[in-house]
C-alpha atoms as a PDB file:
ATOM      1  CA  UNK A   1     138.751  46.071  49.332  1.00  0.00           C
ATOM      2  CA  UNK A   2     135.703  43.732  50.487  1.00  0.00           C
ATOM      3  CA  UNK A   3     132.973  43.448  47.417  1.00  0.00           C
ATOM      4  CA  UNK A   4     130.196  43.925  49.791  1.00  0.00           C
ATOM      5  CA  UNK A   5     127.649  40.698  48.437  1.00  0.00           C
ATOM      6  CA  UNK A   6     124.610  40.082  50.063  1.00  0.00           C
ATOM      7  CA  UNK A   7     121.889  36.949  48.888  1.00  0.00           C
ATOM      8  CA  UNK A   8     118.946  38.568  46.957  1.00  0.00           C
ATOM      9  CA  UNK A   9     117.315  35.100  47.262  1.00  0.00           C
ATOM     10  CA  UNK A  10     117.439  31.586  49.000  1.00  0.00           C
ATOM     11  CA  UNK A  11     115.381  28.771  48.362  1.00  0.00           C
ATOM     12  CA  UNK A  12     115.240  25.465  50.234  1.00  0.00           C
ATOM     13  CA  UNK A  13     116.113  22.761  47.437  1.00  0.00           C
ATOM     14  CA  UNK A  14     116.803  19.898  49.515  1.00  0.00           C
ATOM     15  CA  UNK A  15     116.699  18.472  52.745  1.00  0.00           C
ATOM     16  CA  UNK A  16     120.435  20.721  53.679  1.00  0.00           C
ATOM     17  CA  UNK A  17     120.790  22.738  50.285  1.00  0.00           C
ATOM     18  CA  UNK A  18     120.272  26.181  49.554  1.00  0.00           C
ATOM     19  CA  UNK A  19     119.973  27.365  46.538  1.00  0.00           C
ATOM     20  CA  UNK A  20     121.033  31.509  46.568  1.00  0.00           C
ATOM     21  CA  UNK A  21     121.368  34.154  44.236  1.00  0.00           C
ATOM     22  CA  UNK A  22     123.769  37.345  44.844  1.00  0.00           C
ATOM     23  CA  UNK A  23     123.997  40.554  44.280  1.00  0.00           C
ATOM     24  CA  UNK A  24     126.606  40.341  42.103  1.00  0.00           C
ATOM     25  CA  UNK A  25     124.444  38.321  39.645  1.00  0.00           C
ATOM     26  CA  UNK A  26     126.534  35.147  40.374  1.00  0.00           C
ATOM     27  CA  UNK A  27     124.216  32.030  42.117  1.00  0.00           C
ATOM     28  CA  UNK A  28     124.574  28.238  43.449  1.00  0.00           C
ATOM     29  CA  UNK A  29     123.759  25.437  45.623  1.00  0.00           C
ATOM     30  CA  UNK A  30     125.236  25.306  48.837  1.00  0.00           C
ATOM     31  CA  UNK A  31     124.953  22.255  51.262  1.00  0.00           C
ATOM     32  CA  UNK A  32     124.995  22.577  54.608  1.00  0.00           C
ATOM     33  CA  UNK A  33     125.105  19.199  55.920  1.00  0.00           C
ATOM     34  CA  UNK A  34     128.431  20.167  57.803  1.00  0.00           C
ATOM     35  CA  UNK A  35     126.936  22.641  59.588  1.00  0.00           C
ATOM     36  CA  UNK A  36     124.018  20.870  60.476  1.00  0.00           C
ATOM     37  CA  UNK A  37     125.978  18.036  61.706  1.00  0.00           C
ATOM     38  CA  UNK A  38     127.732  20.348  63.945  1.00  0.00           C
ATOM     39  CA  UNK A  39     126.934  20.386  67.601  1.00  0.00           C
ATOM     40  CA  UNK A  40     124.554  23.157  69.590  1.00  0.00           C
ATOM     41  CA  UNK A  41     121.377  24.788  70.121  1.00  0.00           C
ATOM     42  CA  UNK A  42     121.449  26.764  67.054  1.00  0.00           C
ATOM     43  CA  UNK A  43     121.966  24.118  64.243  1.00  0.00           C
ATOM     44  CA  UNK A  44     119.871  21.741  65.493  1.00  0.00           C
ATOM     45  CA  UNK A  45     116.388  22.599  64.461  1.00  0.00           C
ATOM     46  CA  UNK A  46     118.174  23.423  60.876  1.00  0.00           C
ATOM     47  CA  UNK A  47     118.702  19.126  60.899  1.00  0.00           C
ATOM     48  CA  UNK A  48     114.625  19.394  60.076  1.00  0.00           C
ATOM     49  CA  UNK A  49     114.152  19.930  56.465  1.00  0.00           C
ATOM     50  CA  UNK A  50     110.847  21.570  56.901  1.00  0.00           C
ATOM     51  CA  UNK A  51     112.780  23.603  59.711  1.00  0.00           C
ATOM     52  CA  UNK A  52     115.420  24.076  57.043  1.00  0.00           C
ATOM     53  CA  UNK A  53     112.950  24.851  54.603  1.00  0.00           C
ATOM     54  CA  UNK A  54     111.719  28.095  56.159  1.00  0.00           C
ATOM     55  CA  UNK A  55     114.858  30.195  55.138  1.00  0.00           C
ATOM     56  CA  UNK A  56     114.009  33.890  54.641  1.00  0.00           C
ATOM     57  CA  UNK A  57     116.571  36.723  54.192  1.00  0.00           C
ATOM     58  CA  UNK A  58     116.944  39.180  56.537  1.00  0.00           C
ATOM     59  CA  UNK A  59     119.335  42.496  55.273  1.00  0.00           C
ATOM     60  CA  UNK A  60     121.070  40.036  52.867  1.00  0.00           C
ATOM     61  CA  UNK A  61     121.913  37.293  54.922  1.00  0.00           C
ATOM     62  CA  UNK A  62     120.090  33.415  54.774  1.00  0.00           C
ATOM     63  CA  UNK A  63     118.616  33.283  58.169  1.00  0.00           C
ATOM     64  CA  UNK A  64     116.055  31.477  60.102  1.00  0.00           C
ATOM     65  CA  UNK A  65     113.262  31.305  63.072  1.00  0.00           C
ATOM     66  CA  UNK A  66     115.774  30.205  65.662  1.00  0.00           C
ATOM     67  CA  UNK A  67     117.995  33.340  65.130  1.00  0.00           C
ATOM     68  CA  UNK A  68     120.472  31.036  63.040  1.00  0.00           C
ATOM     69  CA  UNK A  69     121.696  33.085  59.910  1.00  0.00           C
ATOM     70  CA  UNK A  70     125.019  32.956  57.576  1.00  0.00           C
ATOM     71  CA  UNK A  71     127.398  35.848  56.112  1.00  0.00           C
ATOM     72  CA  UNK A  72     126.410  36.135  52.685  1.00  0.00           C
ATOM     73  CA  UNK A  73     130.144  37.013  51.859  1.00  0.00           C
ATOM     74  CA  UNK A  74     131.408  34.106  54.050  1.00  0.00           C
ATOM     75  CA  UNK A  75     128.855  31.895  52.028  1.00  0.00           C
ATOM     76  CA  UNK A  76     129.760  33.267  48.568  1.00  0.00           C
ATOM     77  CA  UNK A  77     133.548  33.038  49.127  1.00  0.00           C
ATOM     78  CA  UNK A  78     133.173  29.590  50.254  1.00  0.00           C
ATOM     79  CA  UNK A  79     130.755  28.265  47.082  1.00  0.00           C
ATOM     80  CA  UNK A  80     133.224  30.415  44.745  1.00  0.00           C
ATOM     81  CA  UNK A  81     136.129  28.250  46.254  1.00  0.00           C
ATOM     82  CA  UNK A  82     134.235  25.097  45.610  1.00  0.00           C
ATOM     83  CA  UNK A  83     133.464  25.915  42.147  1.00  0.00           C
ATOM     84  CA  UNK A  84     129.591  26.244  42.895  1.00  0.00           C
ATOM     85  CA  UNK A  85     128.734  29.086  41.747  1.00  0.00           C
ATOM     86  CA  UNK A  86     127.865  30.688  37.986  1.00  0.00           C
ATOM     87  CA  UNK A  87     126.447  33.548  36.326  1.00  0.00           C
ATOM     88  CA  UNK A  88     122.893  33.760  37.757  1.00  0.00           C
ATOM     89  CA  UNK A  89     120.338  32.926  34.882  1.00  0.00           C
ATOM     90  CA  UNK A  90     118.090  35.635  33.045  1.00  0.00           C
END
């Protein structure tokens, strides 16, 4: 069964990293520089960091202005396979 996981928060902490928090209490920095440096109309404004910057969550998911947003249990599987994440603090 799927632990359904969504981001409770993101915060811009860098010009590509995100810092996020999850529902399961469990949080990290993620850096998207790979996806940035990926080709198309949807990751390139993210290259900004002020662009980058205006992150907001939309039904548990890091998204932004351009329609651009991320799976929160894509991103937490992926920063959980890289070591990133940790118990989120108090």
């Amino acid at each position: 069964m799927i632990e359904m996981i969504k981001v409770v928060k993101a915060e811009a902490v860098g010009d590509h990293l995100l810092h996020v928090v999850f529902s399961n209490g469990s949080e990290g920095v993620h850096d998207f520089a790979d996806i940035v440096g990926e080709e198309g109309p949807m990751v390139e404004p993210l290259r900004d960091a002020a662009f980058f910057a205006r992150v907001y969550l939309d039904y548990g998911a890091p998204s932004w202005p351009n329609g651009f947003d991320v799976d929160a249990i894509w991103l937490h599987d992926a920063m959980k396979a890289l070591g990133l994440l940790r118990p989120a603090a108090a």
